[in-house]
N, C-alpha and C. Protein backbone atom coordinates (compact mmCIF):
# COMPACT_ATOMS: atom_id res chain seq x y z
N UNK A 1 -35.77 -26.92 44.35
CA UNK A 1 -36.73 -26.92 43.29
C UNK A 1 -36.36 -25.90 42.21
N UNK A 2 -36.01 -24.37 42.53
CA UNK A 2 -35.07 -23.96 41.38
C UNK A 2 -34.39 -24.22 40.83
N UNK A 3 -33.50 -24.54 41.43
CA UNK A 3 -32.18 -24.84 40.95
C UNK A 3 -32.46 -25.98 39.72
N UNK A 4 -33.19 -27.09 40.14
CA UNK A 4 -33.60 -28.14 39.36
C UNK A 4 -34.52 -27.48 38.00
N UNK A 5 -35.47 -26.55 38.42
CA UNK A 5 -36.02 -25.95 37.03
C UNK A 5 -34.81 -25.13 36.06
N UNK A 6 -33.66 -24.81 36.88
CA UNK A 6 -32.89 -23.66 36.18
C UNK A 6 -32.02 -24.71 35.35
N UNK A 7 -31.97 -25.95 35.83
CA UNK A 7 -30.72 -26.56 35.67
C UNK A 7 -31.73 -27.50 33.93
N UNK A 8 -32.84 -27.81 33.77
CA UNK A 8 -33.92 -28.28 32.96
C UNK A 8 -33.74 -27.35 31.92
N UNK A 9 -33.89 -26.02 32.49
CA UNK A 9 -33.66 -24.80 31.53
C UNK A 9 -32.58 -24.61 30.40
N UNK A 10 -31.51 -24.54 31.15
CA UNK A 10 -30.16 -24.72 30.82
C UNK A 10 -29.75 -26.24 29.80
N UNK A 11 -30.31 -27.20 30.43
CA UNK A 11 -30.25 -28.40 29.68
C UNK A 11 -30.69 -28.40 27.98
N UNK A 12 -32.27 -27.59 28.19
CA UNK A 12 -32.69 -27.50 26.96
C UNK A 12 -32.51 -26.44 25.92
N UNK A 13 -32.42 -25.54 26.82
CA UNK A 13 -31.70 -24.43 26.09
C UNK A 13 -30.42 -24.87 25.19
N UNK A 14 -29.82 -25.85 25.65
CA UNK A 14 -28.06 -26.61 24.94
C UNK A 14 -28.89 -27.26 24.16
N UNK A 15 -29.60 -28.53 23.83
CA UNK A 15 -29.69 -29.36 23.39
C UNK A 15 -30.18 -28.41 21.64
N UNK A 16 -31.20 -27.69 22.32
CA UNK A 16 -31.79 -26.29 20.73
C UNK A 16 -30.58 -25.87 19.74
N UNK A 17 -29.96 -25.44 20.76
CA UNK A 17 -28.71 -24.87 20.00
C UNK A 17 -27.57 -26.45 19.44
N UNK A 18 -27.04 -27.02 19.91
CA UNK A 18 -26.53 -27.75 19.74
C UNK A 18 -26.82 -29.16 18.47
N UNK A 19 -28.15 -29.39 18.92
CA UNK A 19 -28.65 -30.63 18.21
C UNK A 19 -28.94 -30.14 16.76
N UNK A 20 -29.15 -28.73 16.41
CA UNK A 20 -28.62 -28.66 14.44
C UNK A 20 -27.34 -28.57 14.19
N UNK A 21 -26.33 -27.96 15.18
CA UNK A 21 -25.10 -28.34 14.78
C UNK A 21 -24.40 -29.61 14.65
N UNK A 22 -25.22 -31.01 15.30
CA UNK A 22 -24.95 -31.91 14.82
C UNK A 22 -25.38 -32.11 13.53
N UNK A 23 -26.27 -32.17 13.53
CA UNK A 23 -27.05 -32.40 12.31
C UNK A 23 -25.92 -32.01 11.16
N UNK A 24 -25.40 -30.52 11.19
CA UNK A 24 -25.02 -30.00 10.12
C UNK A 24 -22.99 -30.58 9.87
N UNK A 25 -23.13 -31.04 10.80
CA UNK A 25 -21.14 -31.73 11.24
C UNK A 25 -21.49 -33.29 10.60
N UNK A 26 -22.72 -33.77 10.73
CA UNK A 26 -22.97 -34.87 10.32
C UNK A 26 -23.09 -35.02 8.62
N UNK A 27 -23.82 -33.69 8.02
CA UNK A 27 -23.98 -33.45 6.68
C UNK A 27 -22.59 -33.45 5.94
N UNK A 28 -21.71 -32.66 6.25
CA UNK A 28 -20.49 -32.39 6.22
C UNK A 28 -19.43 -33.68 6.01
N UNK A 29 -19.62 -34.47 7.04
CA UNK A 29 -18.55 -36.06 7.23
C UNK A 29 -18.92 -36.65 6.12
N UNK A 30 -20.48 -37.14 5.74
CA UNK A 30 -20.75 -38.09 5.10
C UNK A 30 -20.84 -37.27 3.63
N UNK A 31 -20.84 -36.31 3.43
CA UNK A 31 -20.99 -35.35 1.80
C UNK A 31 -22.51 -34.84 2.01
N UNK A 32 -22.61 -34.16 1.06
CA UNK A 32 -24.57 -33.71 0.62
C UNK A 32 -24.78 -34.45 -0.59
N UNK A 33 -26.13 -34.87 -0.02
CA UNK A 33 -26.43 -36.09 -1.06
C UNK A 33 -27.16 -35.13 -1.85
N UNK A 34 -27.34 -33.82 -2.22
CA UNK A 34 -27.90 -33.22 -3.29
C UNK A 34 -27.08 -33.29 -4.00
N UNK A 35 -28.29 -33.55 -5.61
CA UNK A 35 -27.00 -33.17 -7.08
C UNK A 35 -26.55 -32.12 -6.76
N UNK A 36 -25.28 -32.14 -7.59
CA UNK A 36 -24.81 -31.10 -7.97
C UNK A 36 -25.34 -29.92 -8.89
N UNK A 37 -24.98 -28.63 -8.59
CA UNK A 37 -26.15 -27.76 -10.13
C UNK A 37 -25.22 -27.83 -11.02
N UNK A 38 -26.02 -27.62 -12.28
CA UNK A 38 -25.42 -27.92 -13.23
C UNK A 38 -25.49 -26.01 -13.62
N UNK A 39 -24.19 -25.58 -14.47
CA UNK A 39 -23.92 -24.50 -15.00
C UNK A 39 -25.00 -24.46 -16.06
N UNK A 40 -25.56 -23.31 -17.00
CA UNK A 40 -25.87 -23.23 -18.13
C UNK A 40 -24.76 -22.64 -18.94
N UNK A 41 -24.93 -23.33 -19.98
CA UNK A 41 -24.30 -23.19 -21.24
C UNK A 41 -24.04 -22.11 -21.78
N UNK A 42 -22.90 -21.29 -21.89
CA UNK A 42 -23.13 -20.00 -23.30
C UNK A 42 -23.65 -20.25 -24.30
N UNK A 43 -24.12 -19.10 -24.90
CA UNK A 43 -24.56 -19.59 -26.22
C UNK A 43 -24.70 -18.37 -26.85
N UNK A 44 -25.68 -18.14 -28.61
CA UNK A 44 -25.46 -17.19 -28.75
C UNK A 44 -27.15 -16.64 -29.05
N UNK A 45 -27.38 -15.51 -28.98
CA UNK A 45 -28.88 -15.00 -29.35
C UNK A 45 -28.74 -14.45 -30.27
N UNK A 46 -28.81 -13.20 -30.63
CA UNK A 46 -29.55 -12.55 -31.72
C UNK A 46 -27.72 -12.30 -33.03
N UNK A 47 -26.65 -11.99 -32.21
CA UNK A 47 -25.70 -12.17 -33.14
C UNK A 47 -24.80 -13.12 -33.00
N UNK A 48 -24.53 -13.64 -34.21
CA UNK A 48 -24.25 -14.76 -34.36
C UNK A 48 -22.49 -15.22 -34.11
N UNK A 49 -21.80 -13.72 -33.37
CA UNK A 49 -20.47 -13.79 -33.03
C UNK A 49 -19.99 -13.12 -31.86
N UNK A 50 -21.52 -13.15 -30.92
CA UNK A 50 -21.03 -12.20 -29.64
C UNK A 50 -21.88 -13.67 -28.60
N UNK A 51 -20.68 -14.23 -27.87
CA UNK A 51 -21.21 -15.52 -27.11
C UNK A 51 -21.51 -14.92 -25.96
N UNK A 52 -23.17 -15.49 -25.33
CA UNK A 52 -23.49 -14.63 -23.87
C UNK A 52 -23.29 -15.63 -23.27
N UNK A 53 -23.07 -15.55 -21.71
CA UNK A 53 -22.60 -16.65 -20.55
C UNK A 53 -23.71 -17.40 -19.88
N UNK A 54 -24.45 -18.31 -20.11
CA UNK A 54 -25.22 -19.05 -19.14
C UNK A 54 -25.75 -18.66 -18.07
N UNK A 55 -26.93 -18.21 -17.55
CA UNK A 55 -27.37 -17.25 -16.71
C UNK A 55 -27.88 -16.33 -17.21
N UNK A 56 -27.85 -15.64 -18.51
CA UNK A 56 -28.36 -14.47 -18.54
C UNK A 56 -29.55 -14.59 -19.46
N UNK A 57 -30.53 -13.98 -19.21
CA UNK A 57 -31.83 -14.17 -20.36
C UNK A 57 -32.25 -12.49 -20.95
N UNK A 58 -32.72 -12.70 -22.22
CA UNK A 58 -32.76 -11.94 -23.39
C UNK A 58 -33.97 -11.21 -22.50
N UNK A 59 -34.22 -10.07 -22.93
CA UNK A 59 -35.01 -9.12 -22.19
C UNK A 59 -35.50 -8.58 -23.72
N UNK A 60 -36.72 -9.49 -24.50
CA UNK A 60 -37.15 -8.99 -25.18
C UNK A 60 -37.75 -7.69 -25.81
N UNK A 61 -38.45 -6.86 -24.41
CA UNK A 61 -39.26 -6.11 -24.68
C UNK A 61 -38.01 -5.15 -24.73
N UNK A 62 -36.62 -5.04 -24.40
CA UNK A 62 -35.63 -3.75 -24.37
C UNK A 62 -35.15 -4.11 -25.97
N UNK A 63 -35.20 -5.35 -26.04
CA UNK A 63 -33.76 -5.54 -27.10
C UNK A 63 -34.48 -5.36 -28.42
N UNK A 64 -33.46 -4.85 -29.84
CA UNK A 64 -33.93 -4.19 -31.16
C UNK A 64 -32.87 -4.81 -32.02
N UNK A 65 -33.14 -5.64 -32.33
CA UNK A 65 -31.94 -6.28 -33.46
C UNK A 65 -32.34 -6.39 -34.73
N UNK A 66 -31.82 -5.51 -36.07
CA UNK A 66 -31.94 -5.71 -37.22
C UNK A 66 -30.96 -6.00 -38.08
N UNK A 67 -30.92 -6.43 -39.36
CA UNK A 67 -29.96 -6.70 -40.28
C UNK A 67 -28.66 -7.35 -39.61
N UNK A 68 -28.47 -7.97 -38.21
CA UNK A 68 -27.63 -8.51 -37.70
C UNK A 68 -26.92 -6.92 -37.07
N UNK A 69 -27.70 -6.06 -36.47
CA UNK A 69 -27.61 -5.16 -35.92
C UNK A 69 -28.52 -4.44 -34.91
N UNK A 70 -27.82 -3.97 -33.83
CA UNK A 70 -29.07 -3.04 -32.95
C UNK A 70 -28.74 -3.61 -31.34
N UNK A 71 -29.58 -3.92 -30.64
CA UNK A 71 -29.17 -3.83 -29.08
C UNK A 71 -30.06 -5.03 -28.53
N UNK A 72 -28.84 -5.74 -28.05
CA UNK A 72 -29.70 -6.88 -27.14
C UNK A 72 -29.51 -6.54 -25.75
N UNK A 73 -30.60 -7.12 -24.70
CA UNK A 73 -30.25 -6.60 -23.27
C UNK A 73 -30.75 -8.24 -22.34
N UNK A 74 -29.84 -8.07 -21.28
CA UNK A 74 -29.90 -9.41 -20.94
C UNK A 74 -30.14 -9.36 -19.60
N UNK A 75 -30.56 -9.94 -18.90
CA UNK A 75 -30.16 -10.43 -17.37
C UNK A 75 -30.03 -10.93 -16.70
N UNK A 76 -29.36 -11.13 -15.52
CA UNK A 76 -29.25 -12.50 -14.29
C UNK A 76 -28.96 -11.94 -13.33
N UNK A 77 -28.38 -12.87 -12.62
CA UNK A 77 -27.58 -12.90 -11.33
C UNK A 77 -26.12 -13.19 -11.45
N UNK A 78 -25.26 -12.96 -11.94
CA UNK A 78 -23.84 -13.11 -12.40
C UNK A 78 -23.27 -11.73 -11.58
N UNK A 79 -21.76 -12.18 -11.40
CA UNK A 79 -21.07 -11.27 -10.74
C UNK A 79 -20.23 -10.42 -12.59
N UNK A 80 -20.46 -9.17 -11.82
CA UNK A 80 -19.79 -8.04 -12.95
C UNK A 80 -18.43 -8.35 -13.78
N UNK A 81 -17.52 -8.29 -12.59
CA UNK A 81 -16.19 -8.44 -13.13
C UNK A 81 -15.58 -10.01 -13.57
N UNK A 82 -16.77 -11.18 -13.47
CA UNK A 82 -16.33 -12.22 -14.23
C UNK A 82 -16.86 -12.53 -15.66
N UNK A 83 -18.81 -11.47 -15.53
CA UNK A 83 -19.17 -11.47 -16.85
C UNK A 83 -18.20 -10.59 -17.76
N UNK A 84 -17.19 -9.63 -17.66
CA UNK A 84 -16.61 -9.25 -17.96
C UNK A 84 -15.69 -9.62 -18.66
N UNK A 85 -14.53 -10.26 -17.78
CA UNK A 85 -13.64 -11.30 -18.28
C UNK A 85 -14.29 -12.44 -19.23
N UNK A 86 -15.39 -12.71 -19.35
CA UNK A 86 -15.93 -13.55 -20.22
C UNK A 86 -16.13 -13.01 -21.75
N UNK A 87 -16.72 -11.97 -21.31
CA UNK A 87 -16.73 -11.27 -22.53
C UNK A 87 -15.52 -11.19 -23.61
N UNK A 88 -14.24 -10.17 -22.86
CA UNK A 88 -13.09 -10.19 -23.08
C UNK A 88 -12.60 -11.15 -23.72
N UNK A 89 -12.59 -12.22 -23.09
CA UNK A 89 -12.46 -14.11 -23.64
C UNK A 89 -12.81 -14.36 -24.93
N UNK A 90 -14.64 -14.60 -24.85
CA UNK A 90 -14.70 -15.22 -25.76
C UNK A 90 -14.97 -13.70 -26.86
N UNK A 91 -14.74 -12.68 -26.67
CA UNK A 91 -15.19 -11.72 -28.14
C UNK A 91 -13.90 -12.10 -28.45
N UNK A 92 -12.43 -11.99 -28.44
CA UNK A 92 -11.46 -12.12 -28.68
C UNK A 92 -11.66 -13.56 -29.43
N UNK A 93 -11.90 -14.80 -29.18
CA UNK A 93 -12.03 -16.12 -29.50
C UNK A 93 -13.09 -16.02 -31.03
N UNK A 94 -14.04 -14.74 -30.90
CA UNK A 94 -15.26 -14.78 -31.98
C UNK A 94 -14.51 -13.82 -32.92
N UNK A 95 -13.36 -13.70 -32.59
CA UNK A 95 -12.42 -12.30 -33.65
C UNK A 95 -12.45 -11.26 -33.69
N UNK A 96 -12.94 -10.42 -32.72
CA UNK A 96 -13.20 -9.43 -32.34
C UNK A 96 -12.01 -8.75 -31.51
N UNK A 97 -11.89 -7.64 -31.84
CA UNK A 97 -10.73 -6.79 -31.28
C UNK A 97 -10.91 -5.71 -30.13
N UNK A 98 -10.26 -5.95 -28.96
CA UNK A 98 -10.63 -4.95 -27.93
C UNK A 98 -10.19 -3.80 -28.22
N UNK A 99 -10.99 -2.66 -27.67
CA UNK A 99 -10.69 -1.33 -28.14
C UNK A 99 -10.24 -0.38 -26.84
N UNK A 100 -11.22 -1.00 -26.03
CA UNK A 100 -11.15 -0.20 -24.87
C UNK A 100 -12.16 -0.91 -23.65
N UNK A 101 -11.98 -0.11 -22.40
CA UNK A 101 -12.74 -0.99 -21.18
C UNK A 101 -12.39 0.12 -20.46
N UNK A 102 -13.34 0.53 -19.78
CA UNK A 102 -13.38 1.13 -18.37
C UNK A 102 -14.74 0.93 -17.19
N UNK A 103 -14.30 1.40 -16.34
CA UNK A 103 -15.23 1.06 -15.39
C UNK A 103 -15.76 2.07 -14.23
N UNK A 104 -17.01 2.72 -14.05
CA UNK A 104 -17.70 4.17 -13.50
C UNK A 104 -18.78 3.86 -12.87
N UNK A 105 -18.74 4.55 -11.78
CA UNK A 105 -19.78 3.83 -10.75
C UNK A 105 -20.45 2.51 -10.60
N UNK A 106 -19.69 1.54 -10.46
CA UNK A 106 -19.98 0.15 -10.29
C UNK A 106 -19.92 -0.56 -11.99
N UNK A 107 -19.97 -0.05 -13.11
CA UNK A 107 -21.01 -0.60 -14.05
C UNK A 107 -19.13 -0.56 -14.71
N UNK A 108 -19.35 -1.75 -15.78
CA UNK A 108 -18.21 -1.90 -16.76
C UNK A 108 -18.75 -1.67 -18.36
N UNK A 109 -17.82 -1.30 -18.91
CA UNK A 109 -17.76 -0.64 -20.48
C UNK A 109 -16.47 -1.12 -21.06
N UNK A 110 -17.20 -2.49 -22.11
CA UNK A 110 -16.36 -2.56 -23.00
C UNK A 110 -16.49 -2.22 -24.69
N UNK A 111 -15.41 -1.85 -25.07
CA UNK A 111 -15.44 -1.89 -26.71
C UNK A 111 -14.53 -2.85 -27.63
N UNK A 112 -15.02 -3.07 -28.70
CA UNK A 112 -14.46 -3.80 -29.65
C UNK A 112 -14.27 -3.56 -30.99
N UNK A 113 -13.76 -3.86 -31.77
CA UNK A 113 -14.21 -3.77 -32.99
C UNK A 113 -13.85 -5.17 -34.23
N UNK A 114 -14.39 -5.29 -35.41
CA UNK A 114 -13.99 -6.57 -35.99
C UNK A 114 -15.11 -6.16 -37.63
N UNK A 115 -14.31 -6.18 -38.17
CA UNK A 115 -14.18 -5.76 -39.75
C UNK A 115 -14.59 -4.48 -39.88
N UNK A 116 -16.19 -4.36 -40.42
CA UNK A 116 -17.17 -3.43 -40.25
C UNK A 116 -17.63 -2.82 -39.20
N UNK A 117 -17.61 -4.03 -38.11
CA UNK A 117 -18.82 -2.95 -36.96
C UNK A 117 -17.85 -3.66 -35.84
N UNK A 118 -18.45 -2.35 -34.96
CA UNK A 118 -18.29 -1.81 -33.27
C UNK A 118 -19.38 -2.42 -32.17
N UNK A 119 -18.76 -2.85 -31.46
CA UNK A 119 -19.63 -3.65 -30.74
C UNK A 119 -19.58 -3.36 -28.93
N UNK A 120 -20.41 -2.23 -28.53
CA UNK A 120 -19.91 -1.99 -27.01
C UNK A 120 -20.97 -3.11 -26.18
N UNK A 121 -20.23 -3.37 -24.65
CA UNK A 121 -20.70 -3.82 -23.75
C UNK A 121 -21.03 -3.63 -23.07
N UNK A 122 -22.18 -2.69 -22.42
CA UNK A 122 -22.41 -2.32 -20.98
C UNK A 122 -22.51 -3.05 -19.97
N UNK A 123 -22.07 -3.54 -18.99
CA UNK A 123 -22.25 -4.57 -17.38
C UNK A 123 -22.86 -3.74 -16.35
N UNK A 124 -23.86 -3.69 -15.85
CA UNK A 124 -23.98 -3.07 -14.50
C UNK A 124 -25.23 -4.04 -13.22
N UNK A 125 -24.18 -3.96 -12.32
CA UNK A 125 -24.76 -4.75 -11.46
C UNK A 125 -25.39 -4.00 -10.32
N UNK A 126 -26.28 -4.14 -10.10
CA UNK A 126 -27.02 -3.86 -8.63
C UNK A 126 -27.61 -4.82 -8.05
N UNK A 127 -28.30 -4.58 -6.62
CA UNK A 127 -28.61 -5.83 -6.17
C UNK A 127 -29.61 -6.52 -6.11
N UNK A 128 -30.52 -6.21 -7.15
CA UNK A 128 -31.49 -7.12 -8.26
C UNK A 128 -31.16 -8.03 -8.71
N UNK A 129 -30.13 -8.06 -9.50
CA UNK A 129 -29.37 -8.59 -10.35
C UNK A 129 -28.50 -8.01 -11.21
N UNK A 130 -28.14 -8.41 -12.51
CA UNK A 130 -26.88 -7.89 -13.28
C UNK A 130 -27.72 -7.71 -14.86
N UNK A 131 -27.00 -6.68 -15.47
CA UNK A 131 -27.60 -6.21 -16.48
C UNK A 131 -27.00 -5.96 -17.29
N UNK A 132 -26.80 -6.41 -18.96
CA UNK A 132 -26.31 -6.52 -19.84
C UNK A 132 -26.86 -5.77 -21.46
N UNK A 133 -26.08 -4.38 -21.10
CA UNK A 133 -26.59 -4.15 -22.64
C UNK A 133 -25.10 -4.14 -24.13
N UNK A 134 -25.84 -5.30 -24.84
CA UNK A 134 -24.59 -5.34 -25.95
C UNK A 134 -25.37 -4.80 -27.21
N UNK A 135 -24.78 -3.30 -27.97
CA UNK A 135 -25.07 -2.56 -28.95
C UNK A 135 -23.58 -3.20 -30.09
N UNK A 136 -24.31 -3.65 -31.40
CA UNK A 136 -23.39 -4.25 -32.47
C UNK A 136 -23.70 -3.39 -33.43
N UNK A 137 -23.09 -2.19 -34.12
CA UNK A 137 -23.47 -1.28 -35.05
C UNK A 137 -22.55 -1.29 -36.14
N UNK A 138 -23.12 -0.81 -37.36
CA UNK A 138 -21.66 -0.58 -38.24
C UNK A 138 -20.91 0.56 -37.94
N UNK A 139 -19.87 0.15 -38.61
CA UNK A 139 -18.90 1.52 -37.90
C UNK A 139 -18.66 2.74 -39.09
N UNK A 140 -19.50 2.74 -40.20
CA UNK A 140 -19.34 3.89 -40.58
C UNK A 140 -20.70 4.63 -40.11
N UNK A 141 -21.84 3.99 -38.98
CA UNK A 141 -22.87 4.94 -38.74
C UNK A 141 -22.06 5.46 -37.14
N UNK A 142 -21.05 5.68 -36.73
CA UNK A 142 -20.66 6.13 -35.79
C UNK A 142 -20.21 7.72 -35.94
């Protein structure tokens, strides 16, 4: 009579564990019938030659933009060192000239420049999310 309860035990104990790993070997063979996500789009906000990456939203109450100048701040969930390389990308593509980049306790710093004005990038990620402050100034108020 133990043995038979131990052996019931054992039976079901396998089937718990086992019967989602079918499930999930089965998902796998035939594909996932969920859409696919779709990326969001870059685009641009407040200046009209600094493209932000899809994912990130304008954080009104930080950001101060006048005369096509002042500080936008953004945020998401994006990894650091690819919003980065994006940046790099497309400021270069918007005519903008790299100046400099470094990187200090987790967070990245880029600079640029392109005619008149200076345009730095702050990146810093923690595990909230990722945080974006881009300051576009003229460069004789530096």
């Amino acid at each position: 009579m133990m043995k038979r309860v131990l052996l019931y035990s054992i039976t079901l104990l396998m089937m718990v564990v086992f019967i989602p790993g079918c499930a999930e070997l089965k998902e796998n063979f035939q594909g996932s019938t969920s859409t696919p996500s779709v990326k969001p789009s870059p685009r641009y906000f407040d200046f009209n030659d600094v493209l932000v990456p899809g994912g990130l939203n304008k954080d009104t109450k930080e950001s101060y933009i006048t005369n096509a100048h002042g500080r936008l701040v953004l945020s998401g969930r994006l990894e650091s060192g690819s919003l980065a390389q994006f940046f790099i990308t497309s400021m270069y593509s918007d005519g903008w000239t790299a100046l400099n980049q470094y990187e200090y306790q987790g967070s990245i710093k880029l600079f640029f420049k392109k005619s008149e004005r200076i345009a730095s990038i702050l990146i810093t990620e923690n595990p909230l999310g990722t945080r974006v402050e881009i300051w576009v100034i003229p460069q004789g108020k530096i």
